[in-house]
Protein backbone atom coordinates (compact mmCIF):
# COMPACT_ATOMS: atom_id res chain seq x y z
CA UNK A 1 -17.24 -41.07 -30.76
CA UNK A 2 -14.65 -42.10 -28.64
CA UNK A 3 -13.07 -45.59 -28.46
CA UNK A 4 -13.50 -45.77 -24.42
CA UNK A 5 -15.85 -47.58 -23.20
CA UNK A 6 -19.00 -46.82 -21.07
CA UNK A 7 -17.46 -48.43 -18.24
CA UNK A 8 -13.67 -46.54 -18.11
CA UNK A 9 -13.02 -44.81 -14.89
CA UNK A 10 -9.83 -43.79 -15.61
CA UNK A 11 -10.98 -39.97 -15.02
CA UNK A 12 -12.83 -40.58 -11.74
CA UNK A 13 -9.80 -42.73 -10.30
CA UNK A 14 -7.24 -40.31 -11.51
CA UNK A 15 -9.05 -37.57 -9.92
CA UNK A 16 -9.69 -39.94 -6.58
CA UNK A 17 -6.10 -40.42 -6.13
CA UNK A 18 -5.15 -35.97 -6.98
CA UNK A 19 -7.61 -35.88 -3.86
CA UNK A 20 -6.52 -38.19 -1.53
CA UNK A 21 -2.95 -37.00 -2.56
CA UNK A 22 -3.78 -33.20 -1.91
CA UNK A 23 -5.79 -34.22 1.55
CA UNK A 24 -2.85 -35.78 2.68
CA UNK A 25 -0.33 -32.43 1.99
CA UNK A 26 -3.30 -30.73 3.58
CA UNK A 27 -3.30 -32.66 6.99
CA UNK A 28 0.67 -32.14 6.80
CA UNK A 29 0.88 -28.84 6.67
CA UNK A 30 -2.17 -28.85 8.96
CA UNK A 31 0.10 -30.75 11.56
CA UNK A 32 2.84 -28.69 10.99
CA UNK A 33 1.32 -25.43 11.60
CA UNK A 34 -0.22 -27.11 14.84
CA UNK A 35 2.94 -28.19 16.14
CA UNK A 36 4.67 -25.13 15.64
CA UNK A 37 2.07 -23.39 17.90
CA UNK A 38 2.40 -25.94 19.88
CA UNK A 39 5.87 -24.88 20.44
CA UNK A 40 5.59 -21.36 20.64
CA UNK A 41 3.20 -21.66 23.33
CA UNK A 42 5.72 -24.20 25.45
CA UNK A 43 8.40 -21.18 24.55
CA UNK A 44 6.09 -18.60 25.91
CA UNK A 45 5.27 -20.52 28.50
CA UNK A 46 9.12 -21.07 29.90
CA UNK A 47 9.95 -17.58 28.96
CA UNK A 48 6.81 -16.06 31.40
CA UNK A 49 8.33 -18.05 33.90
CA UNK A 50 12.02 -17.34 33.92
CA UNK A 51 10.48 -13.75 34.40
CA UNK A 52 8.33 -14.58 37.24
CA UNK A 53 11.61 -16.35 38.60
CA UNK A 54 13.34 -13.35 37.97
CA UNK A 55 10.93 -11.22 39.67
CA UNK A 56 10.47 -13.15 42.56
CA UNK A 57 14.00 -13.55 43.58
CA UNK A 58 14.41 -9.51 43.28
CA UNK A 59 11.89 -9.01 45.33
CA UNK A 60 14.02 -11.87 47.84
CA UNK A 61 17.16 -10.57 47.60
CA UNK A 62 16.84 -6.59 47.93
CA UNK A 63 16.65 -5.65 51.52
């Protein structure tokens, strides 16, 4: 037998925190992926117009 008792949680808390601890790296990498798509859009987004920009005044300026 062992000499823990019946009531030690040490196992189930130790494994509670390794969770909480892992679900926490998850939602930051979650958050980080997010806002880096988040970004690439906005790039993608400026970039599609400087081209429309561009487009626009060559169709202006040629006579």
């Amino acid at each position: 037998m062992t000499n823990r008792d019946w009531y030690d949680d040490r196992d189930y808390e130790g494994a509670a925190e390794q969770a909480e601890r892992m679900a926490r790296i998850g939602w930051k990498a979650i958050a980080g992926v997010t806002g880096l798509l988040g970004i690439g859009v906005m790039i993608l987004v400026v970039g599609c117009l400087a081209v429309v920009v561009g487009m626009a005044y060559v169709v202006v300026a040629t006579p």
